[in-house]
Protein backbone atom coordinates (compact mmCIF):
# COMPACT_ATOMS: atom_id res chain seq x y z
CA UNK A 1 -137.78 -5.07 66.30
CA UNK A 2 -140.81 -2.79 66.73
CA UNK A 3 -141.96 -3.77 70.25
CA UNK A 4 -146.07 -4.76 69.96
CA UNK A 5 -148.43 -5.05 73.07
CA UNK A 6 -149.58 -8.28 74.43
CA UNK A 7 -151.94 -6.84 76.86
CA UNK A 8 -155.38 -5.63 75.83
CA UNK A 9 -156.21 -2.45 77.97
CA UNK A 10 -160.04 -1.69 78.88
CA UNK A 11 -160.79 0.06 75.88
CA UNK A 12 -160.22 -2.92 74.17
CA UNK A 13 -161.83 -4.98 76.06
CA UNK A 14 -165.30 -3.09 76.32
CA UNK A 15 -165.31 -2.13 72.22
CA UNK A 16 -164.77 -6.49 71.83
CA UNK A 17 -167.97 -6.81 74.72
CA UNK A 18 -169.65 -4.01 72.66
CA UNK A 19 -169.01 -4.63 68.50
CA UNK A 20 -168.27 -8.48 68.92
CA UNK A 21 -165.00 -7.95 67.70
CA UNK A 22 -161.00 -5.96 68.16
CA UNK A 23 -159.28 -5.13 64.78
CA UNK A 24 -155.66 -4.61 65.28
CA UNK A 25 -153.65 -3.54 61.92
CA UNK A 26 -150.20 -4.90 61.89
CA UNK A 27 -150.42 -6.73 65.01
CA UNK A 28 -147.62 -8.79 63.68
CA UNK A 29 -144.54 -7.15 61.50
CA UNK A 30 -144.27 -7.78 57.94
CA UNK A 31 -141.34 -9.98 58.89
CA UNK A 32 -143.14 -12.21 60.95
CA UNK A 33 -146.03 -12.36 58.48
CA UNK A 34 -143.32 -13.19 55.97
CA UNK A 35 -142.40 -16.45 58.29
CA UNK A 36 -145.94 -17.46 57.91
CA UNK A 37 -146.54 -17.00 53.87
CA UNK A 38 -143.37 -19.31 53.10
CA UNK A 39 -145.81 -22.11 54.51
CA UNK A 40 -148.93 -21.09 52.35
CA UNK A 41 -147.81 -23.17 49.00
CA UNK A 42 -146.94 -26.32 50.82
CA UNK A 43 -150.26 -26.15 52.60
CA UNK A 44 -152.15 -25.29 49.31
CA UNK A 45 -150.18 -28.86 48.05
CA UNK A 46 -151.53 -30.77 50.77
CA UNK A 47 -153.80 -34.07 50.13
CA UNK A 48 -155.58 -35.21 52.72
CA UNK A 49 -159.59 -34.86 53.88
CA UNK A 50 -158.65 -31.90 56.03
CA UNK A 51 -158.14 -29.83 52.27
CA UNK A 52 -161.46 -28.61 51.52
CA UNK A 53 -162.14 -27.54 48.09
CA UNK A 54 -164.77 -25.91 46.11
CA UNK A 55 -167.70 -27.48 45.02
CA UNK A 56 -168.29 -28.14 41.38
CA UNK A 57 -165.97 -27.81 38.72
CA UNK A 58 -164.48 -25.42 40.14
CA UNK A 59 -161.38 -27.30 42.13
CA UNK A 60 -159.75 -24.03 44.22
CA UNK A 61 -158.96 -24.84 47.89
CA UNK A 62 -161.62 -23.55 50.22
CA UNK A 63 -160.33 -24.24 53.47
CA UNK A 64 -157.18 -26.26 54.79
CA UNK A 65 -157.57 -27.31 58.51
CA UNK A 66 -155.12 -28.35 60.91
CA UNK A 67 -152.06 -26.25 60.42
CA UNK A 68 -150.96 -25.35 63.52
CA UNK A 69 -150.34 -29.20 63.88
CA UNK A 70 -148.80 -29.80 60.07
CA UNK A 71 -146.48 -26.63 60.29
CA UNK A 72 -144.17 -25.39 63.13
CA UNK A 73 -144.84 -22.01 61.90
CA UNK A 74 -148.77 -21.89 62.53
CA UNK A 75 -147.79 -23.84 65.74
CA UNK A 76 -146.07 -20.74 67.19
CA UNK A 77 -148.60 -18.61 65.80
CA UNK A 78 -151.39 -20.32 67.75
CA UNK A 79 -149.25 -19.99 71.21
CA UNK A 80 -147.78 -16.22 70.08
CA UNK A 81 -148.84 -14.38 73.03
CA UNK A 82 -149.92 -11.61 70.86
CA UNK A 83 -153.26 -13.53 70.27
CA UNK A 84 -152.90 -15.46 72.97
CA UNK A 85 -152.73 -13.82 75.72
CA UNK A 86 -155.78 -11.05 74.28
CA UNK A 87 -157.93 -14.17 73.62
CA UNK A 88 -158.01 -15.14 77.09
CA UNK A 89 -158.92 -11.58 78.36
CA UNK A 90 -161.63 -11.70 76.14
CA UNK A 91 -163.07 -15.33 77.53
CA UNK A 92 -161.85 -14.46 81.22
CA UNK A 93 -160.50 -18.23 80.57
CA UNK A 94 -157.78 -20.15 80.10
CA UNK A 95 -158.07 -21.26 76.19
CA UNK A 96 -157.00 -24.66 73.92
CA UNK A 97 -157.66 -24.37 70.26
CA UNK A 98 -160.90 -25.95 69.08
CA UNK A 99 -159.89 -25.64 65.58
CA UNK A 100 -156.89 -23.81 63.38
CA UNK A 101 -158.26 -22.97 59.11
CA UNK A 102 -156.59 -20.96 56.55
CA UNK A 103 -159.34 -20.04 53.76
CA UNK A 104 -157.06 -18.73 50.77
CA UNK A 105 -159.41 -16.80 48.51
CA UNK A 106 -157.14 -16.84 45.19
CA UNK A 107 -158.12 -14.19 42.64
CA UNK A 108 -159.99 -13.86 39.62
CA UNK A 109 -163.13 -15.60 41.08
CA UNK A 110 -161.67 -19.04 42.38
CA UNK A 111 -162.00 -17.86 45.69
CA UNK A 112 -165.22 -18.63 46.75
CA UNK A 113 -168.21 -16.54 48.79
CA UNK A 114 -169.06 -17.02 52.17
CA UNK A 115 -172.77 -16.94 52.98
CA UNK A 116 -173.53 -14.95 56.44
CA UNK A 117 -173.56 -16.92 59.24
CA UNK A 118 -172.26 -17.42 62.99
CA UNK A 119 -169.01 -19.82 63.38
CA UNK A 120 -170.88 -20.81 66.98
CA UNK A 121 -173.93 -22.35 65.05
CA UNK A 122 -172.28 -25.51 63.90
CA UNK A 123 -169.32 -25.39 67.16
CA UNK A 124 -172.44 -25.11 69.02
CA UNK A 125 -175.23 -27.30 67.03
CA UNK A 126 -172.29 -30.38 66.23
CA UNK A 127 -169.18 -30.22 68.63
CA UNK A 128 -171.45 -29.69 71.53
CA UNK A 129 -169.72 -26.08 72.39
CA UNK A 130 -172.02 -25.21 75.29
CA UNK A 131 -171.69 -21.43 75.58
CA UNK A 132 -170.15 -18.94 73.14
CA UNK A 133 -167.63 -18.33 74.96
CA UNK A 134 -165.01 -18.69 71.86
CA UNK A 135 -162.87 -16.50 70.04
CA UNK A 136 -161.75 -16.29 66.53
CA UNK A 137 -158.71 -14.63 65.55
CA UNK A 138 -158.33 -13.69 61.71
CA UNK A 139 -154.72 -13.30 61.03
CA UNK A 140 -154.58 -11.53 57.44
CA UNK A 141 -151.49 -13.73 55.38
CA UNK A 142 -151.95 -10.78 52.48
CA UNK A 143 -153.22 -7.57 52.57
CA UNK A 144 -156.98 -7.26 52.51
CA UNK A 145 -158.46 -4.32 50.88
CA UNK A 146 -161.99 -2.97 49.15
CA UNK A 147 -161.62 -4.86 46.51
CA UNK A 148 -160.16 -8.17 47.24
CA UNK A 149 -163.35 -10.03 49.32
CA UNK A 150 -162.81 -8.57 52.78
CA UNK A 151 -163.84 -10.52 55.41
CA UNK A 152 -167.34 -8.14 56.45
CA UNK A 153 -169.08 -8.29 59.83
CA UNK A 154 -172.77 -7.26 60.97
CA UNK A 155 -171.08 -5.10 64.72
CA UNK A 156 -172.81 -5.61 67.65
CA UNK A 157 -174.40 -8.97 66.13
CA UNK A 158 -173.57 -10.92 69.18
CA UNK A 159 -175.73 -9.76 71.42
CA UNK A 160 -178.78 -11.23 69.14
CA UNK A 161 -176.91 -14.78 70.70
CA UNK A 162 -177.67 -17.95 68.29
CA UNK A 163 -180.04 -17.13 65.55
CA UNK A 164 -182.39 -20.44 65.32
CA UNK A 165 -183.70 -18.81 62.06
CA UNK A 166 -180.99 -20.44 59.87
CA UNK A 167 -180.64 -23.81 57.12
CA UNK A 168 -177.84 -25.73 57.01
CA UNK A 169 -175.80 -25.31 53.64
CA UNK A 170 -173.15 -27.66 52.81
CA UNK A 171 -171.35 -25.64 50.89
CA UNK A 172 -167.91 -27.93 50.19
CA UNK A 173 -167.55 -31.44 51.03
CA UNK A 174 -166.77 -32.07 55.08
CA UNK A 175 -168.04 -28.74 55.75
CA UNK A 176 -171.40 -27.92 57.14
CA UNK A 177 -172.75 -24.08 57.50
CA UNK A 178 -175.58 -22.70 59.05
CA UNK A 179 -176.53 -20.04 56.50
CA UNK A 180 -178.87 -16.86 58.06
CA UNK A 181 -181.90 -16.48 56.18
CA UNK A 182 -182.26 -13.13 54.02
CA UNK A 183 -185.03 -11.49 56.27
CA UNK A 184 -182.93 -11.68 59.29
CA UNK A 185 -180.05 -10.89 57.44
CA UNK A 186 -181.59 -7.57 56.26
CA UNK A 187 -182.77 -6.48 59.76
CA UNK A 188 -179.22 -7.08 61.38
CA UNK A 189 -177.81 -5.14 58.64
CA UNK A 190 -180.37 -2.45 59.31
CA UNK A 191 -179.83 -1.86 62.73
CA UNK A 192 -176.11 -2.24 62.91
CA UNK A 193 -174.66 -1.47 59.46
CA UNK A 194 -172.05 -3.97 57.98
CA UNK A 195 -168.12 -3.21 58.59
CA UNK A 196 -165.72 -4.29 55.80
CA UNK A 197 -161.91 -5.70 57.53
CA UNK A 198 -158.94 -4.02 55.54
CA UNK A 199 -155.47 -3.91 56.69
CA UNK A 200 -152.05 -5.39 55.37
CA UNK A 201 -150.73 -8.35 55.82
CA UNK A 202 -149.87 -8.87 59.68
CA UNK A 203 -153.36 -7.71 60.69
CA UNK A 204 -155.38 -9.31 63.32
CA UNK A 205 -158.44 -9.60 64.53
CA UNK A 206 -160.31 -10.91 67.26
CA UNK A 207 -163.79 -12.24 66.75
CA UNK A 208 -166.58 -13.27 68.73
CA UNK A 209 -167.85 -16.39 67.54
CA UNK A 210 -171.57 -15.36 67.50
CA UNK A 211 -170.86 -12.33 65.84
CA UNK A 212 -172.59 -12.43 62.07
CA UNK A 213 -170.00 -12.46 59.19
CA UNK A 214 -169.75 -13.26 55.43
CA UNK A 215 -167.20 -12.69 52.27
CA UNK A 216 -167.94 -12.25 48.65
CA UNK A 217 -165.85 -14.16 46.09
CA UNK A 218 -162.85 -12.69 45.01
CA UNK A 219 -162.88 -11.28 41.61
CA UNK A 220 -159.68 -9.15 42.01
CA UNK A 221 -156.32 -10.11 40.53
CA UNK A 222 -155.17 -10.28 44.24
CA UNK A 223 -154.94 -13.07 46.54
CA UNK A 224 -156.73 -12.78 49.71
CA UNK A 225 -155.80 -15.30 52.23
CA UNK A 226 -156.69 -15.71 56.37
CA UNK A 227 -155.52 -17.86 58.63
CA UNK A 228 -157.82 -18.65 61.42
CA UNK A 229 -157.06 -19.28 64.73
CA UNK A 230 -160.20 -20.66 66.86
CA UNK A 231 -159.51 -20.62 70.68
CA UNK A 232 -162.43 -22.13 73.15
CA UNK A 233 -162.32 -21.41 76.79
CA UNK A 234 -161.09 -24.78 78.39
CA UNK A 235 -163.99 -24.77 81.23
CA UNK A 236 -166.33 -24.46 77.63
CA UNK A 237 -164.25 -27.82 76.24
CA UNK A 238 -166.85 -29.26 73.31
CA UNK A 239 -168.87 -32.39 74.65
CA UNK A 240 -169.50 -33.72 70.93
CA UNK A 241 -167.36 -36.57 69.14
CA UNK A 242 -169.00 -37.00 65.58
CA UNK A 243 -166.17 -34.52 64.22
CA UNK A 244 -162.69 -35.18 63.49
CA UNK A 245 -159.97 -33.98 65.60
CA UNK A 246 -159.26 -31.06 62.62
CA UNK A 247 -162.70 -29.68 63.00
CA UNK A 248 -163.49 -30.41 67.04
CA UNK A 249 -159.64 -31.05 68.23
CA UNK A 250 -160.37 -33.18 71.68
CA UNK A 251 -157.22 -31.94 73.47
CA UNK A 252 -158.22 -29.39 75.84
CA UNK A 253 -154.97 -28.48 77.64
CA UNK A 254 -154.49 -25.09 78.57
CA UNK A 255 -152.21 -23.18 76.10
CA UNK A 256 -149.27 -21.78 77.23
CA UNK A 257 -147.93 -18.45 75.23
CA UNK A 258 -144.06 -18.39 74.12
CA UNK A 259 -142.11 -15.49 73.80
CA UNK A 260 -143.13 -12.47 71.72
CA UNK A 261 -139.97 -13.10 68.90
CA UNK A 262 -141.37 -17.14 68.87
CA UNK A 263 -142.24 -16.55 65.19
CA UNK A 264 -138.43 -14.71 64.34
CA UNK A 265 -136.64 -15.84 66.63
């Protein structure tokens, strides 16, 4: 097996500090990305309220929450020191996951937009997250490309912190959304341009969670699925309790990473 760093160097570091966010393509090897598709159907078969699904008639699963809990898989994943150990060189912290959701965006338009917004609004505005000082990690379960709804991301957004400017949009059932308003939108855009993430399955990357991001629906033929990992530093732990363990998970024990084959091995 290919051996892949768990180590950020300084370069890393400063272009997360700088663009808000650290693309790595292939961070994990189509084998171990392989592990973690096997578990997509099940979790697309799941009942429960943590299975959020598109509003209207339109009945396509938007989000599923909780999977590193559900599925051993996802539970490796979230301790794989490949995102683990990056994530807490990027909070200077010790980490716990706040909250683990795959968004499958299945094709031919039942995969659903994204309006542009900051992940640390609500974290921030309903769990009682009191500094952004939380990362996302975006691990890509198929390949994303032009044409498939790529996650997109305003660089460099971050440093604008929370944008107060915003109405909340509750776009599915159980999930709320602080949507940026156009104007804003537009000068963001202006002044930093808008990135599009591509890269095959296995892909990661490492997102601050004030930096501004959105997703078209997904008109392609081509499935388009993330699985998102959401690490809080533990001396950041959320103070609110009106959320359910899926969305604001109250454990706040310090992760420890497992080997680098945990996912193969």
């Amino acid at each position: 097996m290919e051996t892949y760093t768990t180590k950020l160097n300084n370069d890393d570091i400063t272009e997360f500090d700088e663009q808000g966010y650290l693309f790595i393509p292939a961070l994990l090897t189509p084998e171990e990305a392989e592990v973690l598709q096997r578990d997509i159907p099940d979790m697309l078969n799941r009942q429960g309220p943590e299975v959020i699904r598109e509003p209207g008639p339109n009945s396509a699963i938007r989000l599923v929450y909780g999977g590193h809990v559900h599925y051993e898989s996802f539970r490796r994943l979230s301790l794989h020191p490949r995102l683990l150990n990056p994530v807490r060189q990027l909070v200077r912290d010790e980490v716990y996951i706040h909250q683990s959701r795959m968004n499958p965006k299945p094709g031919f338009g039942a995969g659903g937009a994204w309006t542009w917004h900051q992940d640390y609004g609500t974290w921030h505005r309903i769990d009682g997250m009191q500094q952004p000082k939380a990362v996302m990690t975006a691990v890509f379960l198929n390949d994303c490309t032009a044409v498939n709804a790529p996650l997109m991301v305003v660089p460099g957004s971050q440093h604008h912190g929370l944008i107060d400017d915003v109405a909340e949009d509750e776009q599915a059932e159980g999930y709320a959304l602080f949507d940026i308003d156009r104007q804003t939108l537009q000068a963001l855009a202006d002044a930093h341009g808008i990135e599009a993430l591509m890269g095959p399955a296995g892909s990661v990357c490492f997102l601050h969670c004030n930096l501004v991001h959105g997703s078209s629906n997904n008109v392609s033929p081509w499935d388009r699925t993330i699985m998102y990992m959401n690490y809080n530093a533990v001396s950041n732990a959320c103070t609110g309790t009106d959320r359910v363990w899926y969305h604001n998970n109250r454990d706040f024990t310090p992760l420890v990473a497992l080997e680098d084959g945990c996912l193969i091995g």
